[in-house]
Protein backbone atom coordinates (compact mmCIF):
# COMPACT_ATOMS: atom_id res chain seq x y z
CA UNK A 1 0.00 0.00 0.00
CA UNK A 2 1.59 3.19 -1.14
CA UNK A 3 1.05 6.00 1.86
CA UNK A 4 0.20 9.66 -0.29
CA UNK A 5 0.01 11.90 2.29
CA UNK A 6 2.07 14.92 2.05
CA UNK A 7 5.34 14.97 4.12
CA UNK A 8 4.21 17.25 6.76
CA UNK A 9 1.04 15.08 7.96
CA UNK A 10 3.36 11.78 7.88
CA UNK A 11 6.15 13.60 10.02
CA UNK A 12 3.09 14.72 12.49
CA UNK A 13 1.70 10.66 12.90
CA UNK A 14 5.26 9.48 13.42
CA UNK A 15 5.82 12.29 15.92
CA UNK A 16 2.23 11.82 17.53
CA UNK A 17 3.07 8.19 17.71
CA UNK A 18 6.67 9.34 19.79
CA UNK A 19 4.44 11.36 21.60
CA UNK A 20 2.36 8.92 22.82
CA UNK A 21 5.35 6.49 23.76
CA UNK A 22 6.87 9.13 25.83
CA UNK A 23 3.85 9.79 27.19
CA UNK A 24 3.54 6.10 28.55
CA UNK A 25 7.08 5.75 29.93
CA UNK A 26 6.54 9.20 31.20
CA UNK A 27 3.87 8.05 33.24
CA UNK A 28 4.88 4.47 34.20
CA UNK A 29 8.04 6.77 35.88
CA UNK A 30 5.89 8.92 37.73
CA UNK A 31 3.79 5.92 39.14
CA UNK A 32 7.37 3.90 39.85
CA UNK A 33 8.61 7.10 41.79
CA UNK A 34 5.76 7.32 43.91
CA UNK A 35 5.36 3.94 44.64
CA UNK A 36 8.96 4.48 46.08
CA UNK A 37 7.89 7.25 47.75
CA UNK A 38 5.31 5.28 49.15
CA UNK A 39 7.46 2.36 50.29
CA UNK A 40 9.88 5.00 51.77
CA UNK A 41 7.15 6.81 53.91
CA UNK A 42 6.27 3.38 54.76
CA UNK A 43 9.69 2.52 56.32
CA UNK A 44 10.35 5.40 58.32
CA UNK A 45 6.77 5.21 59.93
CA UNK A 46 7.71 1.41 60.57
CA UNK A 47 11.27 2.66 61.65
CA UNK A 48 9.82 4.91 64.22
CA UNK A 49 6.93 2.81 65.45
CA UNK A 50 10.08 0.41 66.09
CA UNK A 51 12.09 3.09 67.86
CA UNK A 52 9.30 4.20 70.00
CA UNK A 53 8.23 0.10 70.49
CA UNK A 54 12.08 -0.33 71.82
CA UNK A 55 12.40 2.90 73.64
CA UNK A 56 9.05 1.78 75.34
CA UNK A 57 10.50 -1.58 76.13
CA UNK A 58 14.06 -0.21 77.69
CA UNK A 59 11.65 2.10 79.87
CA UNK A 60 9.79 -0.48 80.92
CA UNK A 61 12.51 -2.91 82.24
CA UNK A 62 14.62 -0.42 83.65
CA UNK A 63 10.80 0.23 85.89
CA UNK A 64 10.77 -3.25 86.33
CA UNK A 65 14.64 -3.61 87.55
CA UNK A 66 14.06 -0.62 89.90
CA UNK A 67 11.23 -2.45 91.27
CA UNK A 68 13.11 -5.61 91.82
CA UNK A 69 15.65 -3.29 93.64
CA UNK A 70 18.09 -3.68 91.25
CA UNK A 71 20.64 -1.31 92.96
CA UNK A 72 19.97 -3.00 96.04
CA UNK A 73 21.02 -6.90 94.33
CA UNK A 74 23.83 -5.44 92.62
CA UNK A 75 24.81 -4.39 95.94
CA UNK A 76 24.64 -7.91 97.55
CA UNK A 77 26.22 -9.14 94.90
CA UNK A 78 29.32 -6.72 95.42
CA UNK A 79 29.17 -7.54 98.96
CA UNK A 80 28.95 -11.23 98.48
CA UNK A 81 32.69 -10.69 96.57
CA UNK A 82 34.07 -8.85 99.01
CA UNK A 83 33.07 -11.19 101.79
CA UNK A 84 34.57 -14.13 99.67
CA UNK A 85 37.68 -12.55 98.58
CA UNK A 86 37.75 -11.81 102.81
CA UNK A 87 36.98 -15.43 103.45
CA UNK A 88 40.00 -16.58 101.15
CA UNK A 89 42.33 -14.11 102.65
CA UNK A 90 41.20 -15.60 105.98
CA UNK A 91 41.68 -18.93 105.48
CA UNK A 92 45.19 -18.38 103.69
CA UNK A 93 46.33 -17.49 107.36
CA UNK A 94 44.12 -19.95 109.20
CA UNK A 95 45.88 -22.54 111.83
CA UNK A 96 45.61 -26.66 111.24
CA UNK A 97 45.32 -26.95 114.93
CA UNK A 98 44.95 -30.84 115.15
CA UNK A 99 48.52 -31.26 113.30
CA UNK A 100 49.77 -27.94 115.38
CA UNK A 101 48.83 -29.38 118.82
CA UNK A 102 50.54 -32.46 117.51
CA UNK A 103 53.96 -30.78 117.27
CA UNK A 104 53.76 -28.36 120.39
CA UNK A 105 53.17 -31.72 122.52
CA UNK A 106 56.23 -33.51 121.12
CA UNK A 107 58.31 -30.16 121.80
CA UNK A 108 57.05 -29.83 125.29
CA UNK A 109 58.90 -30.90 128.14
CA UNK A 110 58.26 -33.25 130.18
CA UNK A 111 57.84 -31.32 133.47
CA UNK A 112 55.56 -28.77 131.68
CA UNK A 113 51.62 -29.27 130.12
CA UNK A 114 50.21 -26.72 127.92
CA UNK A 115 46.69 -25.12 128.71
CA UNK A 116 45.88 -22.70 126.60
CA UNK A 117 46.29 -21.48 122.59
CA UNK A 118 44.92 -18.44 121.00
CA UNK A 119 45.89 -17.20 117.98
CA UNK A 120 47.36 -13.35 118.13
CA UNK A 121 45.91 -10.00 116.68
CA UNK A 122 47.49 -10.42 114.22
CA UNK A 123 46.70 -13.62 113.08
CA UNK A 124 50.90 -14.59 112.02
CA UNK A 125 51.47 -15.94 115.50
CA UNK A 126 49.79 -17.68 118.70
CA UNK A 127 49.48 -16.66 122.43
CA UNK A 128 50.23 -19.87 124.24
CA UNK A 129 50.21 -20.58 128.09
CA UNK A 130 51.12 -23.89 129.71
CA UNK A 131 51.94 -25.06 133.55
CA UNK A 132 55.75 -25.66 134.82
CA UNK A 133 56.90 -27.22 137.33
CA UNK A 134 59.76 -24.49 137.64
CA UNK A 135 61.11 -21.40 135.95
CA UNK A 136 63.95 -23.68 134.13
CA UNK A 137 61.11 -25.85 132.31
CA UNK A 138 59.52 -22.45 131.33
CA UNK A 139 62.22 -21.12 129.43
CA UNK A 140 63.08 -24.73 128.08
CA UNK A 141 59.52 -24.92 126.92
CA UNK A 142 60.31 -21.22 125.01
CA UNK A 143 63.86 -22.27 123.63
CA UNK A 144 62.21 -25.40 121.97
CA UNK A 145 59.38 -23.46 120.90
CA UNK A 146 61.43 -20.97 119.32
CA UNK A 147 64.01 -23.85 118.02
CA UNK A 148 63.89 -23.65 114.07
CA UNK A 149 64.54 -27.53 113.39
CA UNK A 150 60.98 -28.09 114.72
CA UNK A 151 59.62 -25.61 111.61
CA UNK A 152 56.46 -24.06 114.06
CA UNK A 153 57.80 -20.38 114.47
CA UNK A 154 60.64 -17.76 113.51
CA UNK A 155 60.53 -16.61 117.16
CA UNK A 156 59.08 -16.85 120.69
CA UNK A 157 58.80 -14.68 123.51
CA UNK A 158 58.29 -15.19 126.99
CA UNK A 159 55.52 -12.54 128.11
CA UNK A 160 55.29 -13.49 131.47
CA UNK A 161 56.07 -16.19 134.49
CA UNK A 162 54.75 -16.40 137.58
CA UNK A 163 55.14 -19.31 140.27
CA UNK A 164 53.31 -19.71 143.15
CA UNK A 165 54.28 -21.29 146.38
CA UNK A 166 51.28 -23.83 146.30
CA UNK A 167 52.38 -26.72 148.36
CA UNK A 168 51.23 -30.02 146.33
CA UNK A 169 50.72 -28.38 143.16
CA UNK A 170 52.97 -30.12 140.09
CA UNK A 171 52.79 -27.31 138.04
CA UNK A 172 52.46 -24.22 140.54
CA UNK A 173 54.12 -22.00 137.66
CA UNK A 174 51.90 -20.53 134.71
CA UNK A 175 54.31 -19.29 131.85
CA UNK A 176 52.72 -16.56 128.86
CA UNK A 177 54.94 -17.01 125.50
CA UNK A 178 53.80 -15.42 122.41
CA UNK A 179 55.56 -16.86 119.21
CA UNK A 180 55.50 -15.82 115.24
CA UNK A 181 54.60 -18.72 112.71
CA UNK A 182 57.83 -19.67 110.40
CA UNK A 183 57.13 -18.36 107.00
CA UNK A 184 57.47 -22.26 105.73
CA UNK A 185 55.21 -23.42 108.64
CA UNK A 186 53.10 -26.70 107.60
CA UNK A 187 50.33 -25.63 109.26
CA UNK A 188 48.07 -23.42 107.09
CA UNK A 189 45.11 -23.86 105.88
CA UNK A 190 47.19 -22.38 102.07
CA UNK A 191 50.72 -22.28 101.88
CA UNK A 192 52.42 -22.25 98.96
CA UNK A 193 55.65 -23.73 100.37
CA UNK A 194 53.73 -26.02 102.36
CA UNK A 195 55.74 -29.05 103.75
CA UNK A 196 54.09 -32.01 105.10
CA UNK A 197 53.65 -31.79 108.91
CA UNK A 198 56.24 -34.12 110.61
């Protein structure tokens, strides 16, 4: 089919048809860019419903941890430490006793008889009183107290003596000696150059 219209009308259709393709793409862009607006304004309502969900939330259980006294458990919790970190010092300087009595018997002499044991303010030493039957078995009951071959203490001091004139009495002397543990002493509770008691 031959087309005889003038030049002018055929560049008009094939510009009307351009037209009308531009048109559509012009149009499926404007409906693309405000379906992203769309989607946008979407996500930042969602993002600050979220926000103000989570901010709501964190309010909440910080109301909730006061109420639980929070501050207060934390507390006990500190406290707890402290006391156990206490208790471990403690016992690093705590006394065997059974194995300690042991060893101040065997370095006792004969004509004396310990009666008491108390550990010092300290806590690196013990108070100890016994019974003599003279002033000489006092001070042999310090010198082998203080002796280091028997590994109990670094030193040991006689506080006081005093005899009585009791007539009958075996032991009418009462001797006060206050002695420092050995650094190597066997008889803690922790002691990192701990020997085994003899």
């Amino acid at each position: 089919m031959i087309n005889l219209l003038p030049p002018e009308t055929k560049e008009m259709y094939r510009y009307a048809r351009r037209n009308h393709t531009l048109l559509r793409w012009t149009m499926a862009c404007a409906f693309s860019l405000l379906g992203g607006a769309l989607l946008a304004g979407a996500g930042y309502l969602y993002l600050n419903q979220s926000i103000a969900n989570t901010n709501k939330q964190i309010a909440l259980t910080n109301k909730h941890l006061q109420e639980q006294h929070m501050p207060a458990v934390q507390k006990q919790v500190t406290d707890i430490s402290n006391n156990l970190k206490l208790t471990v010092q403690v016992l690093s300087q705590e006394i065997l006793f059974s194995e300690l009595l042991k060893q101040l018997a065997s370095v006792t002499p004969r004509n004396a008889t310990l009666t008491g044991l108390s550990i010092s303010d300290t806590q690196k030493g013990v108070d100890i009183t016994a019974q003599t039957a003279n002033y000489d078995a006092a001070t042999q009951l310090q010198i082998n107290l203080a002796d280091p071959k028997n590994q109990i203490f670094t030193k040991a001091d006689i506080i006081t003596i005093s005899c009585g004139a009791t007539a009958g009495v075996r032991y009418p002397c009462t001797v006060n000696i206050r002695a420092l543990f050995a650094t190597n002493n066997p008889f803690l509770f922790i002691n990192d150059n701990k020997k085994a008691a003899p």
